[in-house]
Protein backbone atom coordinates (compact mmCIF):
# COMPACT_ATOMS: atom_id res chain seq x y z
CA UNK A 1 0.00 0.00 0.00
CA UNK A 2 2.75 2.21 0.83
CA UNK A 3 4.07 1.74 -3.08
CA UNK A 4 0.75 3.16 -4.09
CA UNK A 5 0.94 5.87 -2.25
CA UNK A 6 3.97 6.75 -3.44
CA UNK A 7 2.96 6.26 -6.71
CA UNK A 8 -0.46 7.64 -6.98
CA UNK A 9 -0.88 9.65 -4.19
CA UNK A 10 -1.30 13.02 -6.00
CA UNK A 11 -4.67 11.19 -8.27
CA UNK A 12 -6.32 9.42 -4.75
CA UNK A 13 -5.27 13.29 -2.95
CA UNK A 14 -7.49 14.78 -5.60
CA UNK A 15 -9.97 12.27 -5.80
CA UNK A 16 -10.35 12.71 -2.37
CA UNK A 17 -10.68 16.56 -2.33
CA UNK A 18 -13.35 16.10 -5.45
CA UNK A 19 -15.68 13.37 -3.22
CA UNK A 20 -15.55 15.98 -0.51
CA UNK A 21 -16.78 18.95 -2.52
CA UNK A 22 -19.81 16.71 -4.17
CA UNK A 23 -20.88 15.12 -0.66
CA UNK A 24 -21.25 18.33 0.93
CA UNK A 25 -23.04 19.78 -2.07
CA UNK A 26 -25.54 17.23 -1.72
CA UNK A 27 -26.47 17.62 1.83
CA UNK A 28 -25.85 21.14 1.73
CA UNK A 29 -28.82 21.67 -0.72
CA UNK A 30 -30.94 19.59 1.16
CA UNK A 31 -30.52 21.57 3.85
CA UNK A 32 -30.58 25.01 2.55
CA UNK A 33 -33.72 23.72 0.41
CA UNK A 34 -35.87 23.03 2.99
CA UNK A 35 -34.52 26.65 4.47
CA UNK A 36 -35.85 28.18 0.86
CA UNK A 37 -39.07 26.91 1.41
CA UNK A 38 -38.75 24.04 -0.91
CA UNK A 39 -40.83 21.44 -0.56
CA UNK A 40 -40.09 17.61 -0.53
CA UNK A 41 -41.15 17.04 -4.70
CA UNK A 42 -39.24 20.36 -5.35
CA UNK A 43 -36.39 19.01 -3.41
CA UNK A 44 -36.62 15.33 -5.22
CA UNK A 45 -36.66 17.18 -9.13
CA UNK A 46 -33.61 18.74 -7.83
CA UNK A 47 -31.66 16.06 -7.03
CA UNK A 48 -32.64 13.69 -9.40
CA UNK A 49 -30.80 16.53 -11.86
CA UNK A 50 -27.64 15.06 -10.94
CA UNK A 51 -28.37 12.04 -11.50
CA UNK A 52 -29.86 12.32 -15.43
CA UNK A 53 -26.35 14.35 -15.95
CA UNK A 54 -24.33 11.51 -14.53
CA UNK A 55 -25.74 8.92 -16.52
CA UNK A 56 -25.85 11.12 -19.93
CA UNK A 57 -21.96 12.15 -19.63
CA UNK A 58 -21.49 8.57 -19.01
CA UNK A 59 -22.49 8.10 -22.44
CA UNK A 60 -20.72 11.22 -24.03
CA UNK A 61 -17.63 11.74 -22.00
CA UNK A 62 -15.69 8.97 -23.91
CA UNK A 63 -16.28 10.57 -26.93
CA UNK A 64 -15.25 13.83 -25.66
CA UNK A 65 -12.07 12.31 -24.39
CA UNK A 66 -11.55 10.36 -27.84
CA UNK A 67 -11.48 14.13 -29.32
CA UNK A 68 -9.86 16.22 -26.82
CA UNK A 69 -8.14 14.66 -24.69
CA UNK A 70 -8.08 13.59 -20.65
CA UNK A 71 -6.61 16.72 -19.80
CA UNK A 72 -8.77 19.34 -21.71
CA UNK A 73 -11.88 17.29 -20.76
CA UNK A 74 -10.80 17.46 -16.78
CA UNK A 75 -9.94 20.82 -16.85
CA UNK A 76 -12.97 22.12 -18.78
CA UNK A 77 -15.40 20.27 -16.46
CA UNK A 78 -13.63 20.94 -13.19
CA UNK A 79 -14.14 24.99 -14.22
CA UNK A 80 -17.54 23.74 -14.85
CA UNK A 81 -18.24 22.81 -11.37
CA UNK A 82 -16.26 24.95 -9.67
CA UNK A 83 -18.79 27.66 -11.34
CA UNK A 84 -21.83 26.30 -10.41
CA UNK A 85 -20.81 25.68 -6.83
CA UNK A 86 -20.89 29.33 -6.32
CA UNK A 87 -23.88 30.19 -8.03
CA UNK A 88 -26.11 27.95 -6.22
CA UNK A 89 -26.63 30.58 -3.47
CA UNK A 90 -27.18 33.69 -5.98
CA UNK A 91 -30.00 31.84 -7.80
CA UNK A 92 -32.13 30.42 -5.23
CA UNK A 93 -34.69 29.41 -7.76
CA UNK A 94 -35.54 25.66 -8.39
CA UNK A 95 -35.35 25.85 -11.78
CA UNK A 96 -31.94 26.63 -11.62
CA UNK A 97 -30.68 24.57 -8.80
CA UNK A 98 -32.30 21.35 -11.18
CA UNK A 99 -29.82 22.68 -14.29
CA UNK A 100 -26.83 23.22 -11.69
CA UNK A 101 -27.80 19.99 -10.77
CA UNK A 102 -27.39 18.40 -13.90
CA UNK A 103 -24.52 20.04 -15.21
CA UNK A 104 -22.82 19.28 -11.49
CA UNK A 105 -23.73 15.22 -12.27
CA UNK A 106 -22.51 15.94 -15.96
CA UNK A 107 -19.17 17.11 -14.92
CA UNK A 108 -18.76 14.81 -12.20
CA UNK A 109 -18.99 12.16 -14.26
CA UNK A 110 -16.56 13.47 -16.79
CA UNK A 111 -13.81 14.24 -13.92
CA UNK A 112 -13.97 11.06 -12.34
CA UNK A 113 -13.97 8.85 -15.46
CA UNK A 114 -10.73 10.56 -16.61
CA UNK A 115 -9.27 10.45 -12.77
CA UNK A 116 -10.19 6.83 -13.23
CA UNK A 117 -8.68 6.17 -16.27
CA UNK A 118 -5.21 8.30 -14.98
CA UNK A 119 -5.57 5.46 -11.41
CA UNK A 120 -5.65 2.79 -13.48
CA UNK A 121 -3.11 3.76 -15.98
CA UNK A 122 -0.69 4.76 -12.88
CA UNK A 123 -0.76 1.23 -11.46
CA UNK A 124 0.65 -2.14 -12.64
CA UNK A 125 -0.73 -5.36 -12.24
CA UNK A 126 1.53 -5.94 -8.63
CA UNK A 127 -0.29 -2.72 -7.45
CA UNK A 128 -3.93 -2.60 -9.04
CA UNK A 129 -5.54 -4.63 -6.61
CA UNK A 130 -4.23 -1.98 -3.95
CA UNK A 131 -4.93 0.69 -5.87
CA UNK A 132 -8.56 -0.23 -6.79
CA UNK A 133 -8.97 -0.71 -2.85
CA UNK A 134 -7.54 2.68 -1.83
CA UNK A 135 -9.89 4.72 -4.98
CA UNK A 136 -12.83 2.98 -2.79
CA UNK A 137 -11.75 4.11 0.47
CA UNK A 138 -11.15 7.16 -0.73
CA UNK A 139 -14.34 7.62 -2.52
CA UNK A 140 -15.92 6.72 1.02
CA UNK A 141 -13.72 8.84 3.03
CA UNK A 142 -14.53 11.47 0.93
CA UNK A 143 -18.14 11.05 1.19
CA UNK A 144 -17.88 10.80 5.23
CA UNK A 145 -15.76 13.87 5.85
CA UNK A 146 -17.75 16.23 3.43
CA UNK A 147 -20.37 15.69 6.37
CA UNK A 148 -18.26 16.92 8.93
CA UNK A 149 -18.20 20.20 7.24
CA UNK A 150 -22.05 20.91 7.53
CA UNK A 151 -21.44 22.12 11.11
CA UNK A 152 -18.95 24.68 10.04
CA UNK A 153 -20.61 28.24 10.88
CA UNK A 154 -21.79 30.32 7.78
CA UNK A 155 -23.13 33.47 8.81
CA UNK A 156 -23.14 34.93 5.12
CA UNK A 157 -25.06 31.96 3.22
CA UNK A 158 -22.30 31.25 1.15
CA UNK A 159 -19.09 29.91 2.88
CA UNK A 160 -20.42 26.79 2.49
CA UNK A 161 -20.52 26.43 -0.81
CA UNK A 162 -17.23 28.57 -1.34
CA UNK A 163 -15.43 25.62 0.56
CA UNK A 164 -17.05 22.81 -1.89
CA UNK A 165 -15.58 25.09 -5.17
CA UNK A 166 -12.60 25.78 -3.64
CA UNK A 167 -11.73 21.74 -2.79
CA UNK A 168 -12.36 21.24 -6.52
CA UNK A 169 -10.70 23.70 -7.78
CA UNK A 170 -7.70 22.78 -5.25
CA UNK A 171 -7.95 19.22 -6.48
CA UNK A 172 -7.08 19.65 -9.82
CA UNK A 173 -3.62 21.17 -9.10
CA UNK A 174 -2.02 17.57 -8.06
CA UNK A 175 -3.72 15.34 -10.51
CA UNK A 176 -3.12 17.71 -13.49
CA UNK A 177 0.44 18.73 -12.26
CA UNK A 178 1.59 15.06 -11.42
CA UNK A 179 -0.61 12.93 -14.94
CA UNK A 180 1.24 10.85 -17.10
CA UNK A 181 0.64 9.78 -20.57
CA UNK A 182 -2.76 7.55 -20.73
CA UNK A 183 -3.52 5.10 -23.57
CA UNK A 184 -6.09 5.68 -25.88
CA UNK A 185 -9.33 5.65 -24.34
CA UNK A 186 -11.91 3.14 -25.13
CA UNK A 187 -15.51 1.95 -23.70
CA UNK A 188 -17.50 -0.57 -24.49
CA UNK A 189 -21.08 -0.66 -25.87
CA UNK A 190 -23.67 -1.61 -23.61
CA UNK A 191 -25.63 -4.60 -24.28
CA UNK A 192 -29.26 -3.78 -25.07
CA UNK A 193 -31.82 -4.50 -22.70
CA UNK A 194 -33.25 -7.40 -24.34
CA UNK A 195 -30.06 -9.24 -24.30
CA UNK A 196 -29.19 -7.88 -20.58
CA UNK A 197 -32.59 -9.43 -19.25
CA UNK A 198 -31.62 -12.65 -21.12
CA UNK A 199 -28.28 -12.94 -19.43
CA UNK A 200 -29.63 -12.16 -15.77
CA UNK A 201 -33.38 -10.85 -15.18
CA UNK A 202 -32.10 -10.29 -11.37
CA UNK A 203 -28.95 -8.52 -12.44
CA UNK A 204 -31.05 -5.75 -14.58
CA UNK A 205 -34.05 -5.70 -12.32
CA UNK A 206 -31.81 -5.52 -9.12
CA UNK A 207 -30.07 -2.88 -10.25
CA UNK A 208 -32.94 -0.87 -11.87
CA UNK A 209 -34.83 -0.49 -7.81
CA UNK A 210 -30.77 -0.67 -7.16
CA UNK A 211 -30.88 2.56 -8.42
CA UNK A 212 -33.63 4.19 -6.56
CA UNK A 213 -31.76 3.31 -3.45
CA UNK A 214 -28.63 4.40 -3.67
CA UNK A 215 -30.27 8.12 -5.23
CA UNK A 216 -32.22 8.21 -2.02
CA UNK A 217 -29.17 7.85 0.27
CA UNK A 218 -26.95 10.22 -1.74
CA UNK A 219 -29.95 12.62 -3.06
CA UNK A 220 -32.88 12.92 -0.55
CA UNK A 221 -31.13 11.92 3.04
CA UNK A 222 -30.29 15.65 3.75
CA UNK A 223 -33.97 16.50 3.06
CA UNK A 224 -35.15 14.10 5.00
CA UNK A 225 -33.24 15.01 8.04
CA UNK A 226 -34.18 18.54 7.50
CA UNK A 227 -37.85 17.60 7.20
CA UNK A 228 -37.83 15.87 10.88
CA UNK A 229 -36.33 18.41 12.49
CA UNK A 230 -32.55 17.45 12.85
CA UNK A 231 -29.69 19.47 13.73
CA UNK A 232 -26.77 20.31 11.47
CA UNK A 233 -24.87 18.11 13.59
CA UNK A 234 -26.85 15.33 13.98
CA UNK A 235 -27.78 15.64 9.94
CA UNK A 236 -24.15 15.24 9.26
CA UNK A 237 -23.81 12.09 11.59
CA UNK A 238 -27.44 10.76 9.99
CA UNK A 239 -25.74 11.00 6.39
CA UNK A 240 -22.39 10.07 7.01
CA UNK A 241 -23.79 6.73 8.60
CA UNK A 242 -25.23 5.31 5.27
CA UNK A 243 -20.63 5.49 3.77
CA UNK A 244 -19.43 4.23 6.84
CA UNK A 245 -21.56 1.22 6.52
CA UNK A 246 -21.21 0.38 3.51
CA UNK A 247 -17.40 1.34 4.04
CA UNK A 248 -17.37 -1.28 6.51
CA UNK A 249 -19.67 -4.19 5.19
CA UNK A 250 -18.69 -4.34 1.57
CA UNK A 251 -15.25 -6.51 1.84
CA UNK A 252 -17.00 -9.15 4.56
CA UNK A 253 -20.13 -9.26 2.46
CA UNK A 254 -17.80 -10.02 -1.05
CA UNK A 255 -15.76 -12.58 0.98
CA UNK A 256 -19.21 -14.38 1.82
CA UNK A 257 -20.62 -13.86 -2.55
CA UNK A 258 -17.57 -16.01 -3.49
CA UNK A 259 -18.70 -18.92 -1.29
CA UNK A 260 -22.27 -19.46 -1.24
CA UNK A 261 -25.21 -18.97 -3.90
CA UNK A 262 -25.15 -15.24 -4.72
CA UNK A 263 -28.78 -15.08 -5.07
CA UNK A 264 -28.84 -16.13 -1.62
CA UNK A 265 -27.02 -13.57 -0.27
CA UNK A 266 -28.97 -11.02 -2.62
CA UNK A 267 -31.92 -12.28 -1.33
CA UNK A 268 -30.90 -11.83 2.32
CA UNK A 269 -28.97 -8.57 2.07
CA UNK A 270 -31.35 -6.66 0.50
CA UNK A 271 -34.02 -7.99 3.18
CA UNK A 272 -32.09 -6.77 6.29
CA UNK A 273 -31.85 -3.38 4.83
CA UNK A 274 -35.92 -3.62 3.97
CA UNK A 275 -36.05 -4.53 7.56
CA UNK A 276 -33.59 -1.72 8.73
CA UNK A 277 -35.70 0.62 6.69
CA UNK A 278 -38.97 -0.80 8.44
CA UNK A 279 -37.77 0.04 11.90
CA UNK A 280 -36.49 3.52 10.76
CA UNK A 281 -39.66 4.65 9.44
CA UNK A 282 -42.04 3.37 12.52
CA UNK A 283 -39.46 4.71 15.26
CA UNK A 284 -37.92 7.35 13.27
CA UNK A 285 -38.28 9.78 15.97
CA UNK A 286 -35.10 8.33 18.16
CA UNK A 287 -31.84 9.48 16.65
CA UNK A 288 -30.04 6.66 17.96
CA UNK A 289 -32.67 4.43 15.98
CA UNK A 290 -31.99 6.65 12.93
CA UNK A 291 -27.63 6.66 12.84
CA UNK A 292 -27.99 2.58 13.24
CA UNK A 293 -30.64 2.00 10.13
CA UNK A 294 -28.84 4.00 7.70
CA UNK A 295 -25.86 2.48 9.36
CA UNK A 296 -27.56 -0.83 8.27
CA UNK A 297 -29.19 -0.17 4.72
CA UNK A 298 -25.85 1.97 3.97
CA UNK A 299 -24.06 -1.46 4.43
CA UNK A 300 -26.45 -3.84 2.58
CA UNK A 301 -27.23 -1.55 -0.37
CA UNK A 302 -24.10 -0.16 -1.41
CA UNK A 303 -22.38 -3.95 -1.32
CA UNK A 304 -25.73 -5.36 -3.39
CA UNK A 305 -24.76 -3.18 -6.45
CA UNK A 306 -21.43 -4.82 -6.78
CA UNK A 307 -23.14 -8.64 -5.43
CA UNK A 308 -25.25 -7.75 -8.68
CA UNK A 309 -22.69 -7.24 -11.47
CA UNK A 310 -20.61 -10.23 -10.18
CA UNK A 311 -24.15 -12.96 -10.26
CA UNK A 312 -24.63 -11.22 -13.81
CA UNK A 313 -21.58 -12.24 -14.75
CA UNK A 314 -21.49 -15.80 -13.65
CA UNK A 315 -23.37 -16.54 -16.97
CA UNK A 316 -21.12 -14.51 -19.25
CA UNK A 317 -18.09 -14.99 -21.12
CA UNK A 318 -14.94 -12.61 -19.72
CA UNK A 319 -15.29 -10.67 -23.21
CA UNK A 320 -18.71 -10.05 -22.37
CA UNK A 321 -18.46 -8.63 -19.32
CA UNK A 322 -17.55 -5.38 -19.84
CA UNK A 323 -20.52 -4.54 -22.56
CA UNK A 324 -22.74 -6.57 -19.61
CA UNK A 325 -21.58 -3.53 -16.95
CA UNK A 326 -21.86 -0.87 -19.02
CA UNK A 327 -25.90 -1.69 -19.57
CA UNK A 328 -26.24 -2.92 -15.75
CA UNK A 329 -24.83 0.74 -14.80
CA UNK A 330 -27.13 2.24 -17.67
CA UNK A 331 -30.15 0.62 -16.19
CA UNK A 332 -28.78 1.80 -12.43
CA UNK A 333 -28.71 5.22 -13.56
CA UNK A 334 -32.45 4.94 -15.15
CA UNK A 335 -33.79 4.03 -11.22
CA UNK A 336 -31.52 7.07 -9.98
CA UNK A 337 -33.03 9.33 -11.80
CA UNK A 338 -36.77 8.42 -11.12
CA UNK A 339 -35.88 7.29 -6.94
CA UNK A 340 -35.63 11.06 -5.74
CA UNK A 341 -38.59 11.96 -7.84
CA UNK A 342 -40.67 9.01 -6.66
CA UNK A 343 -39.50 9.72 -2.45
CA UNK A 344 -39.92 13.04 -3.22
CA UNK A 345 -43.90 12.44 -4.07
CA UNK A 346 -44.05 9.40 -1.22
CA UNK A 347 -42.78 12.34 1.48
CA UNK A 348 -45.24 14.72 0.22
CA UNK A 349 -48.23 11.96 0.05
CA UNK A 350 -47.27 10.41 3.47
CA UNK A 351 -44.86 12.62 5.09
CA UNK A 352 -41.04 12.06 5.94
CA UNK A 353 -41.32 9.04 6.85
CA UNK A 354 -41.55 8.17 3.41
CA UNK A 355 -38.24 8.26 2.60
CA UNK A 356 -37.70 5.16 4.70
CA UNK A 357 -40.83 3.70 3.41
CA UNK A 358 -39.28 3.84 -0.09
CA UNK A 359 -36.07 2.50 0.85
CA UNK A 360 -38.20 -0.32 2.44
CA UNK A 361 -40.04 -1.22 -0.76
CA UNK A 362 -37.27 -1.42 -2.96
CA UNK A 363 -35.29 -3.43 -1.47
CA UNK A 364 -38.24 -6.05 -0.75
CA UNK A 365 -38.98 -5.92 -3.96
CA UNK A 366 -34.98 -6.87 -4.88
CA UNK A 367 -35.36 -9.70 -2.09
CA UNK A 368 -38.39 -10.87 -3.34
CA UNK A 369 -37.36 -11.02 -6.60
CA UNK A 370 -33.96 -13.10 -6.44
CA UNK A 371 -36.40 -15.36 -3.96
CA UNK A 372 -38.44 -16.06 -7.05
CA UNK A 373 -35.17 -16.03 -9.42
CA UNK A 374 -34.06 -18.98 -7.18
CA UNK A 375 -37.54 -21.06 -8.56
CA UNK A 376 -36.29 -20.39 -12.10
CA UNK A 377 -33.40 -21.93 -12.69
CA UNK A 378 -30.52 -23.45 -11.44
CA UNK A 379 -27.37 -21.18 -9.93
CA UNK A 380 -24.25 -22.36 -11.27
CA UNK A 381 -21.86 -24.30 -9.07
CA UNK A 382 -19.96 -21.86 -6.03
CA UNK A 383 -16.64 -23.48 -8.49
CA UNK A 384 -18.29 -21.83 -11.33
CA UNK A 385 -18.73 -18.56 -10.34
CA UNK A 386 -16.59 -15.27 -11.38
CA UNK A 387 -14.95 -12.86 -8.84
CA UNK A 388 -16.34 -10.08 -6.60
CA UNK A 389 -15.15 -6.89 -7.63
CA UNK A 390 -15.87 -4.59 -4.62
CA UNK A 391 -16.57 -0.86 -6.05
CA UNK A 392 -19.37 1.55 -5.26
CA UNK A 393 -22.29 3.29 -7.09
CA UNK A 394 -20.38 6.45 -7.05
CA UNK A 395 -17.62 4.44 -9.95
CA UNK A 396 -17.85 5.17 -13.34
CA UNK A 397 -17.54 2.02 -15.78
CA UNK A 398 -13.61 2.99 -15.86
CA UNK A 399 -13.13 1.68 -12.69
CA UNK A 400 -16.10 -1.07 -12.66
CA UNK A 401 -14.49 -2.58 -15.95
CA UNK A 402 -10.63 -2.58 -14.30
CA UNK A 403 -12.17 -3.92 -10.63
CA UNK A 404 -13.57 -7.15 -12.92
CA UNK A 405 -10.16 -7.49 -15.03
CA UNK A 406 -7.81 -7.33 -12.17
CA UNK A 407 -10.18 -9.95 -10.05
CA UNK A 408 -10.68 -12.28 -12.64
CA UNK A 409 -7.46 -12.59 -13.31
CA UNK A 410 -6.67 -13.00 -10.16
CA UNK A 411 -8.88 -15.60 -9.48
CA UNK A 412 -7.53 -16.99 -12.60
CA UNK A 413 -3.98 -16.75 -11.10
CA UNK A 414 -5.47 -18.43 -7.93
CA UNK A 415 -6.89 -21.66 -10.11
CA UNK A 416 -3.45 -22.23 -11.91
CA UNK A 417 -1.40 -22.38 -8.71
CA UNK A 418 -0.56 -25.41 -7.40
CA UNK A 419 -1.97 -26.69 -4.34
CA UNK A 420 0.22 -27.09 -1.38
């Protein structure tokens, strides 16, 4: 580890600085929303904004990049965000916010799928494995510490968004100053839908309510908070929870996927966080009660996105597996979109307790689901089965398509060696 950070530790110090300027802008304007007056559905069109930008530069970035180049691309988006950081407290409008929205998921996208591609061209194949698991803490560290910064005082409205800008605009200086050459960048073509649902009805369906989810936690959390009355403090602690568990649960819960029938574990997962998000929303009024379920859904969601791509591809072909991604992160980014806008009607309809209530049909519906998947056919043999590759919904397909290379060829490397 200490070789990577030699190595790379100018790219994971910028990535870092990057994941805390987005997690802050996310809570922040769910907290200074509900301070506008902005109700829950105005709130939920905001923040699916980011969202429908992510998953449209996922599909135009690479073609960017093909014509311009990593660092024109990077630089050109990072001045992009930096911008409309700052202007998110000078147009208090919804309206706007939903563009600055969308262009903020737009150029996030586009920074951290060149970032990614710089990571991955910066390691080797002693020191990818490392890498990939540093870029995930990092990406969670990020996350967590961008909460911490809520609580900082801002008598004139905008400090806290000045510190979000500045972190960007900070974190370009060592990952632009310290690049290297990159090859020429290339992405694959996602399957179509047809042929995804073919390969693994759980794998697109999972991920589709997957989706919702993970928008909920990263989009409407803040708002919910807000809505019942939480401190800045404790709102900082409430968010931060969700990262830290799924900081914490995501290696033990890969270590089990390799050993038993994934749909199992799918099954099970996603039916502790329904039952996490159960207990939330009918004693949502003790914080305590609050920190442990996002603690718990956090944990099991976040992990389930990766459990997903790995069952998916335990009936593919290693040359398929990359097109396979790139649709299952297509049809993640479809239930992003639509799971703020849906919470943001359920909190308005049945109050804030709806944002648990969400969270708690989704994930039954994922659990019950893979139950019924398990009546359909046959899983293939534990033997069988390809490797985890531990990375969060925050990734790009940069980094999911390098996770699967390096583990498959590790597990590869693990089959040839001779037993002792």
């Amino acid at each position: 580890m200490l070789h990577v950070m030699k190595n790379s530790w100018a790219l994971l110090l910028g990535m870092l600085l990057l994941m805390i300027g987005n997690g802050l802008q996310g809570s922040l304007l769910g907290v200074r929303g509900a301070e506008a007056g902005f109700s829950a559905g105005t709130m939920s069109i905001v923040m699916s904004g980011y969202f429908a930008g992510f998953l449209f530069a996922s599909r135009t970035v690479p073609g960017m990049i093909r014509r311009v180049g990593h660092v024109r691309v990077f630089a050109a988006l990072g001045s992009l965000i930096s911008a409309a950081l700052i202007l998110f407290p000078a147009l208090q409008d919804p309206i706007a916010w939903t563009l600055g929205r969308l262009v903020l998921g737009f150029c996030f996208c586009g920074v951290y799928v060149t970032a990614e591609s710089w990571l991955n061209n910066a390691a080797d194949n002693e020191t990818r494995g490392q890498t990939l698991s540093a870029y995930m803490i990092v990406q969670m560290g990020g996350i967590i510490i961008s909460q911490g910064l809520l609580v900082v005082p801002d008598a004139s409205g905008f400090l806290l968004f000045v510190i979000p800008s500045v972190l960007v605009s900070i974190s370009f200086a060592p990952i632009l100053l310290s690049i290297q050459p990159t090859p020429a960048f290339e992405s694959s073509k996602p399957m179509t839908l047809r042929e995804l649902y073919g390969v693994s009805p759980l794998g697109m369906v999972g991920m589709f309510f997957l989706g919702g989810v993970f928008s909920a936690q990263f989009g409407m959390a803040a708002v919910y908070a807000t809505e019942v009355g939480l401190k800045l403090s404790q709102i900082s602690i409430f968010v931060a929870s969700f990262y830290v568990g799924a900081l914490v649960l995501q290696y033990p819960l890969g270590w089990i996927s390799d050993r038993v029938d994934r749909r199992r574990l799918v099954m099970l997962v996603a039916a502790v966080g329904a039952v996490a998000a159960a207990v939330a929303a009918a004693l949502g009024g003790s914080f305590t009660v609050l920190v442990a379920s996002a603690f718990v859904i956090g944990g099991c969601s976040n992990p389930l996105y990766s459990l997903l791509i790995a069952y998916t591809n335990d009936f593919l072909q290693p040359e398929d597996m990359a097109s396979a991604s790139a649709g299952l992160l297509f049809v993640n980014g479809m239930g992003a979109i639509a799971g703020p806008l849906v919470i943001g009607w359920v909190m308005g309809v049945a109050g804030p307790s709806g944002f648990f209530v969400l969270i708690l049909g989704l994930l039954t519906i994922i659990a019950v689901y893979a139950l019924y998947r398990m009546t359909q056919r046959a899983a293939p043999s534990v033997g069988d089965t390809g490797a985890y590759a531990p990375v969060m919904p925050s990734s790009t397909q940069v980094a999911v398509e390098v996770a699967q290379e390096y583990f498959i060829d590790q597990q590869d490397e693990d089959a040839e060696s001779p037993t002792p």
